[in-house]
Protein backbone atom coordinates (compact mmCIF):
# COMPACT_ATOMS: atom_id res chain seq x y z
CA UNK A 1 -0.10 -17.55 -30.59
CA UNK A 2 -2.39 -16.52 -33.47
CA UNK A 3 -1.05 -15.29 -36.78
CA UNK A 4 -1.63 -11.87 -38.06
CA UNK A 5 0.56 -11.12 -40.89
CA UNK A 6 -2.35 -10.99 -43.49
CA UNK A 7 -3.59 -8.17 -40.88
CA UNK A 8 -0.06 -6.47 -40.05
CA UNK A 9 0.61 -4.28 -42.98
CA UNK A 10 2.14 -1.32 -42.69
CA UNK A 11 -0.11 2.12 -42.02
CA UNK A 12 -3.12 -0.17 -40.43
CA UNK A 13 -4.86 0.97 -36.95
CA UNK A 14 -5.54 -2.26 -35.24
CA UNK A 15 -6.41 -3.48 -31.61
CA UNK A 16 -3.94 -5.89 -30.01
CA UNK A 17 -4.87 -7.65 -27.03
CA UNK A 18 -2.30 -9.63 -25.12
CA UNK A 19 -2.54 -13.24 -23.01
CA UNK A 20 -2.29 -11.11 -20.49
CA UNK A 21 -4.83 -9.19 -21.02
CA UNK A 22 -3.32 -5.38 -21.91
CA UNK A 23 -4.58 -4.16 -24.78
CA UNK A 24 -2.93 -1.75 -27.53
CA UNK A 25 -3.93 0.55 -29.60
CA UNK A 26 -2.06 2.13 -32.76
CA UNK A 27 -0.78 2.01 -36.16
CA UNK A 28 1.37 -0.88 -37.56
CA UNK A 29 4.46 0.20 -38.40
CA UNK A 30 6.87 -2.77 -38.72
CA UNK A 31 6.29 -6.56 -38.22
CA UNK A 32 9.18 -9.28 -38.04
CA UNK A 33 8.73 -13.00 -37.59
CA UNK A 34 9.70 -12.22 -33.60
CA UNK A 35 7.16 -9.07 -33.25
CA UNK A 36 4.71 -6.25 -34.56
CA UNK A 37 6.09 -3.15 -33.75
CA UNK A 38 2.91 -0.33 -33.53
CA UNK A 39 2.86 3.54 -33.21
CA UNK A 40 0.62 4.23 -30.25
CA UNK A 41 -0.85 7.38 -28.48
CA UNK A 42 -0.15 7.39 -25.50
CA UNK A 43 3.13 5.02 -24.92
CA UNK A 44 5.03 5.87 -28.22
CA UNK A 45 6.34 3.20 -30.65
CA UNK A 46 5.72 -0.33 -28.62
CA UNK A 47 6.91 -4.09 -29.69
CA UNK A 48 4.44 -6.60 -28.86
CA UNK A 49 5.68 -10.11 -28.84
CA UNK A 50 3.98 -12.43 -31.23
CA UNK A 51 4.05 -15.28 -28.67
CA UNK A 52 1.86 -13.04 -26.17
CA UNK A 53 -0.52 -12.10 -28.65
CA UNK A 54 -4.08 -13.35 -27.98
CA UNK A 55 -6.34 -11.29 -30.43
CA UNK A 56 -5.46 -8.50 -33.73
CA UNK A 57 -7.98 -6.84 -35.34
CA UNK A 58 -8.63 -3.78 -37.10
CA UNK A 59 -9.67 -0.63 -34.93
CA UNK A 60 -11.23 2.72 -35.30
CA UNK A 61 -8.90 5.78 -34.01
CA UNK A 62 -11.63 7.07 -31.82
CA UNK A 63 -12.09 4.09 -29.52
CA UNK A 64 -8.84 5.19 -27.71
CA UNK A 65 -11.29 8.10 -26.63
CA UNK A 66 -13.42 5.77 -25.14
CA UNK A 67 -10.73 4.51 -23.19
CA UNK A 68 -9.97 1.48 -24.13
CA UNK A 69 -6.77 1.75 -24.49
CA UNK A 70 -5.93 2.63 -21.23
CA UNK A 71 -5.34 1.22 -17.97
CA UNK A 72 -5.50 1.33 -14.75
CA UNK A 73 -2.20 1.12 -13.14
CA UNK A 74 -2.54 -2.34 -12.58
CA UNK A 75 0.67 -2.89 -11.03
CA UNK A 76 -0.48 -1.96 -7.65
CA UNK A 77 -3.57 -0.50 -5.64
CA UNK A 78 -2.92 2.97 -3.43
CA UNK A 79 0.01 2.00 -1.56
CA UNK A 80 0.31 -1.78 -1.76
CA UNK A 81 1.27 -4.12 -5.08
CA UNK A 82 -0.50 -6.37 -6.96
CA UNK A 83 1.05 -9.34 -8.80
CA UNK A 84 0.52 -7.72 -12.34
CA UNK A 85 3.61 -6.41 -13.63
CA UNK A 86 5.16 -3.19 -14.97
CA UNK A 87 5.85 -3.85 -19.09
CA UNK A 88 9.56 -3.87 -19.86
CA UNK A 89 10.45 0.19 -20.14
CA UNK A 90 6.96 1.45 -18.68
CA UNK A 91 7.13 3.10 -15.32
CA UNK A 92 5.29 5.42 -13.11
CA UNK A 93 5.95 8.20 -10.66
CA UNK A 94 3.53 8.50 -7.28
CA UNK A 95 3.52 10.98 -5.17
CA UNK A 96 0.82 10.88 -2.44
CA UNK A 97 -0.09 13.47 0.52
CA UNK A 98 3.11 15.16 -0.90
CA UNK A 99 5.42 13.13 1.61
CA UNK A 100 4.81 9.63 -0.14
CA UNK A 101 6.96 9.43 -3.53
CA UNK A 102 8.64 6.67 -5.52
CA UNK A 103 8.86 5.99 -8.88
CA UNK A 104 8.74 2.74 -10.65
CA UNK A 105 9.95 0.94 -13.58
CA UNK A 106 9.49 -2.04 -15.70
CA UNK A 107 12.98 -3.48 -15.93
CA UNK A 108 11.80 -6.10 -17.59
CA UNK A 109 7.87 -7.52 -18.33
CA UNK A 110 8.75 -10.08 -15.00
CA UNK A 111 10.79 -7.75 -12.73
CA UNK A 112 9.75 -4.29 -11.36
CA UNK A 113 12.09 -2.10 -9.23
CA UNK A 114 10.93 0.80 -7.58
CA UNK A 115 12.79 3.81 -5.65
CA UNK A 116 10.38 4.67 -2.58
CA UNK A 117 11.30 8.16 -0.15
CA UNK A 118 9.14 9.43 2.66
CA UNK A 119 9.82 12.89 2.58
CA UNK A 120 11.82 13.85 5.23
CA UNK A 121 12.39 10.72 6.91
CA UNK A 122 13.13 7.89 4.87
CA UNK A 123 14.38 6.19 1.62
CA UNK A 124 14.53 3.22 0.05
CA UNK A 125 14.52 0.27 -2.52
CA UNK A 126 11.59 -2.24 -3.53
CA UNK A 127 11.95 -5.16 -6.13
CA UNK A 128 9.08 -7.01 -7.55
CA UNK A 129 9.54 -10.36 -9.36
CA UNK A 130 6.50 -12.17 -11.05
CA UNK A 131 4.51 -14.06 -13.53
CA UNK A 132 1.16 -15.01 -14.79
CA UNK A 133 0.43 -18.71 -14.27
CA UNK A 134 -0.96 -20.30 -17.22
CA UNK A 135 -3.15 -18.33 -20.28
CA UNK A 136 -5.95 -15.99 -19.69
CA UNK A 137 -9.41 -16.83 -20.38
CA UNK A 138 -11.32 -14.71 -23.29
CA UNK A 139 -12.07 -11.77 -20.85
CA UNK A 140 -8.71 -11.92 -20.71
CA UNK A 141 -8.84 -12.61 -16.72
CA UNK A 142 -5.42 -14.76 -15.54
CA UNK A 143 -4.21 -15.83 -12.48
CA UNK A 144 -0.48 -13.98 -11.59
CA UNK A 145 1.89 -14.46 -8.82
CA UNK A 146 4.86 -12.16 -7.43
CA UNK A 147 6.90 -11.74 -4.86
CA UNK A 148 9.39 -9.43 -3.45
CA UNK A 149 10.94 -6.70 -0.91
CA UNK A 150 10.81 -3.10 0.18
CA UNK A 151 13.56 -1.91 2.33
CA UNK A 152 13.54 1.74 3.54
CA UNK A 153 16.45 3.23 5.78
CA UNK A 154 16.26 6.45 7.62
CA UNK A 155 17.58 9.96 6.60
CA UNK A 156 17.62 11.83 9.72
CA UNK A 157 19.40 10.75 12.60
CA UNK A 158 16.25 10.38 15.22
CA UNK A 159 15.60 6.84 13.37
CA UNK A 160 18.43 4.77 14.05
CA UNK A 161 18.18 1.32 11.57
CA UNK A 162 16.20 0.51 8.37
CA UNK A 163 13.66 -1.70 7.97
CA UNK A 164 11.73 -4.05 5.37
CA UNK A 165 8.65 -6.00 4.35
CA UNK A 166 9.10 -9.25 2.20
CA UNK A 167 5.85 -10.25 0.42
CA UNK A 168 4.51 -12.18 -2.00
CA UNK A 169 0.85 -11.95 -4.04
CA UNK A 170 -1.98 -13.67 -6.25
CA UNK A 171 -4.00 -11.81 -8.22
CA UNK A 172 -6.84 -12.44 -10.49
CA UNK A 173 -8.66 -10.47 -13.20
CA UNK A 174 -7.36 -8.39 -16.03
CA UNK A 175 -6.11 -4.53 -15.62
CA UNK A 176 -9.38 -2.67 -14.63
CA UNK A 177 -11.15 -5.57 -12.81
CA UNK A 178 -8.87 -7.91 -10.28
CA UNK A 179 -8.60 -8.70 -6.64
CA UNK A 180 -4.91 -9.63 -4.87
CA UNK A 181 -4.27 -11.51 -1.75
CA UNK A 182 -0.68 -10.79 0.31
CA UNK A 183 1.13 -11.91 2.49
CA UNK A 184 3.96 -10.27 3.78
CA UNK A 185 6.37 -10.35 6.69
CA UNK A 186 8.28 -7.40 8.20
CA UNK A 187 12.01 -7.55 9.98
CA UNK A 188 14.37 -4.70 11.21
CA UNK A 189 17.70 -4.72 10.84
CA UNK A 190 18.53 -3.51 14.47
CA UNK A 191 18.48 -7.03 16.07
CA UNK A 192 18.22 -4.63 19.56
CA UNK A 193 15.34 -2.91 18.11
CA UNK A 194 12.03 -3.08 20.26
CA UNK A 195 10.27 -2.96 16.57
CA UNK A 196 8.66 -6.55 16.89
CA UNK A 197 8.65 -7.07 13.17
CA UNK A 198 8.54 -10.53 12.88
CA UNK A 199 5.48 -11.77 15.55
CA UNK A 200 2.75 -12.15 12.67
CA UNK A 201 2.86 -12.06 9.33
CA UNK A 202 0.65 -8.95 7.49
CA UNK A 203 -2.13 -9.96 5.60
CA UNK A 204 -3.26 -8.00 2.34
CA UNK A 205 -6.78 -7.79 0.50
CA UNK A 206 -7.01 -5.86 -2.49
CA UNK A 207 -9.14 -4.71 -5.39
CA UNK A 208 -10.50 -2.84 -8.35
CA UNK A 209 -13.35 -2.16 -10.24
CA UNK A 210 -13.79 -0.20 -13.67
CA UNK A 211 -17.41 1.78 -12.95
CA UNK A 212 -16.77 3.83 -15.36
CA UNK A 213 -15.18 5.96 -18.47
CA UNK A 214 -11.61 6.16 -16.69
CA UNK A 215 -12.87 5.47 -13.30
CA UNK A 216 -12.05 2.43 -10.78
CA UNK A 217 -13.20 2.33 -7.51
CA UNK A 218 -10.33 0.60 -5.12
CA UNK A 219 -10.02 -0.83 -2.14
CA UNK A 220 -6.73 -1.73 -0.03
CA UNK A 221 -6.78 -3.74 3.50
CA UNK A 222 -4.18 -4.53 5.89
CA UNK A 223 -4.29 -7.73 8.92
CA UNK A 224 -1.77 -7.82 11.76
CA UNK A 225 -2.88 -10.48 13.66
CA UNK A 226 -0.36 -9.77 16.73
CA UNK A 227 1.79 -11.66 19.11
CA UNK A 228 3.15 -11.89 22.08
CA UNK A 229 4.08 -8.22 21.96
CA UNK A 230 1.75 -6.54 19.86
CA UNK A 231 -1.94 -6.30 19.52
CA UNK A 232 -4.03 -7.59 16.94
CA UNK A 233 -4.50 -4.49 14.25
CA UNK A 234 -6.25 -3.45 10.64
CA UNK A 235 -6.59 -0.93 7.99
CA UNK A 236 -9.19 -0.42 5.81
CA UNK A 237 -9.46 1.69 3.08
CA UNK A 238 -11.80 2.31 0.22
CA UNK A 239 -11.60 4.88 -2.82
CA UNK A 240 -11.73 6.12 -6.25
CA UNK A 241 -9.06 5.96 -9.10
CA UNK A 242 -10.11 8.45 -11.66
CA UNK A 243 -7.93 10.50 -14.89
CA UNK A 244 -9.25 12.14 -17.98
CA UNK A 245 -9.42 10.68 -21.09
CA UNK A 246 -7.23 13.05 -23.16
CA UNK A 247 -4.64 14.11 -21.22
CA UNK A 248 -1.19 12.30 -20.58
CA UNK A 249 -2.28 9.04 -18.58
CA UNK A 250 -2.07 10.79 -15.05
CA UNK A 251 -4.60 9.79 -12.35
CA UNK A 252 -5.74 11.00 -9.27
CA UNK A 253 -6.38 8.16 -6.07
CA UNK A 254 -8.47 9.69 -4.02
CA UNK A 255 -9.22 7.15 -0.37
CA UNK A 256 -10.42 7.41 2.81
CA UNK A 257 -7.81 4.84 5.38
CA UNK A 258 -9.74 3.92 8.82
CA UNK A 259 -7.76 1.76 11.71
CA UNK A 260 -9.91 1.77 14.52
CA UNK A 261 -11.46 5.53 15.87
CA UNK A 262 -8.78 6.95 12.92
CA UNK A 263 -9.70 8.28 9.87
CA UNK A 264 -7.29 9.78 7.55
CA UNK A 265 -8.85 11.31 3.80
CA UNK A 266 -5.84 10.47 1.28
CA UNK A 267 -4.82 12.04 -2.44
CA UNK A 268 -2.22 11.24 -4.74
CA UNK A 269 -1.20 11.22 -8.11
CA UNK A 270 0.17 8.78 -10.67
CA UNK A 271 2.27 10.71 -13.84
CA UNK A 272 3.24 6.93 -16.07
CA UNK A 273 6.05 7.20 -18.67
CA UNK A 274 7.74 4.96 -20.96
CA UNK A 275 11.41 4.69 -22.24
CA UNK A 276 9.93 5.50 -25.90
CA UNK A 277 8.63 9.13 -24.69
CA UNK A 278 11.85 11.91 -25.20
CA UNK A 279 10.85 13.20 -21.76
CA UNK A 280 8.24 12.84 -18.63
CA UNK A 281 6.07 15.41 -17.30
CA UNK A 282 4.78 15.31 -14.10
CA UNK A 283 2.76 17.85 -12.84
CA UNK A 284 0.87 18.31 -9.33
């Protein structure tokens, strides 16, 4: 922890970057021996805890413009999580291909629960519980681990017993630039199911890359490495996370997903809100 208060006076713009690497911009408008409590732009009036405070300087308004200020969704990659968590009362809403929803919400800055449907078939639950391990370096790059569980059950009648995925991650990097490794395993809870959930585990690669002004290129890889039962399987996917600078935080994924011969094109968009903002607008 540094200490700031010669800095934190009332009415000042200043640049807050976090050990874990976020970084906040806005205008000081209360500080307490616990927290400074700053005016921002985008995510309304936010507390940052002294203890997680790595860096406070003083700022110029316009380099929210240049996007600094902003990130990348962090929390997860198209489909699949990453160990960096949601901040306590920050959440998102996905939709994707318009049959892929859920929306998402910082419960806390070490738990993330989630609300997934798959319009018209299914519905579902997903926790997230995680941490970073030990402080991040000046780029303000930190190793973080999670772990947790998505459950979905059906809602029509033609799928007869819900089903899960329990998984846990590392990542590495900071909000625009990381990498994740995952390992998850999935189980049914039809024990007479011919679903063979549990004959490999699923292995997950993922990534991102800032290349540019509120642009990441992604990638997202699944391994089934098959049993008894099953064959041996992959998907591979590669794409571009993109959003404007000046508009509400939205942004677009854009992929291409191969498995073999198959190649589906994917889009999908991210609307984030916070508990501070009076109401969310999502818009498609």
């Amino acid at each position: 922890m540094v200490t700031h208060s010669a800095l934190a006076q009332d009415g000042r713009y200043v640049k807050i970057t976090t050990t874990e690497g976020r970084t906040f911009f806005g205008t000081v408008q209360s500080e307490s021996p616990q927290e400074i409590v700053l005016q921002t732009e985008t995510l309304g009036e936010v507390a940052v805890p002294k203890l997680q405070i790595a860096s406070m300087k003083d700022s110029e308004r316009e380099a929210v413009t240049k996007d600094e200020g902003k990130n990348a969704q962090p929390s997860r990659y198209f489909f699949s999580p990453s160990a960096f968590q949601l901040p306590k009362g920050e959440g998102y809403y996905q939709n994707t291909l318009l049959l892929y929803n859920q929306f998402s919400y910082g419960l806390t800055d070490h738990v993330t629960i989630g609300i997934p449907i798959v319009i018209p078939f299914l519905a579902g639950f997903t926790i997230k519980a995680g941490t970073q391990l030990g402080e991040a370096n000046e780029e303000g790059h930190s190793l973080n681990a999670s772990a947790g569980i998505l459950y979905l059950v059906p809602i029509v009648d033609e799928l007869n017993s819900g089903a899960g995925i329990a998984f846990g991650n590392l990542s590495y990097g900071n909000e625009n630039n990381n990498v994740t490794f995952g390992l998850g395993q999935a189980f049914d809870s039809d024990p007479n199911s011919d679903f063979n959930a549990g004959e490999s585990p699923l292995i997950n690669l993922g990534g991102m890359l800032k290349v540019g002004k509120r642009k990441w290129l992604m990638t997202e890889n699944y391994f089934y490495m098959g049993g008894p039962n099953t064959d041996a399987g992959s998907v591979v996917s590669i794409g571009l996370r993109a959003g404007r600078a000046n508009d509400s935080g939205a942004l677009w994924d854009i992929a291409l997903l191969t498995s073999g011969s198959f190649i589906l094109p994917s889009i999908g968009l991210t609307v984030p809100f916070s508990r501070e903002q009076a109401a969310m607008q999502v818009t498609y």
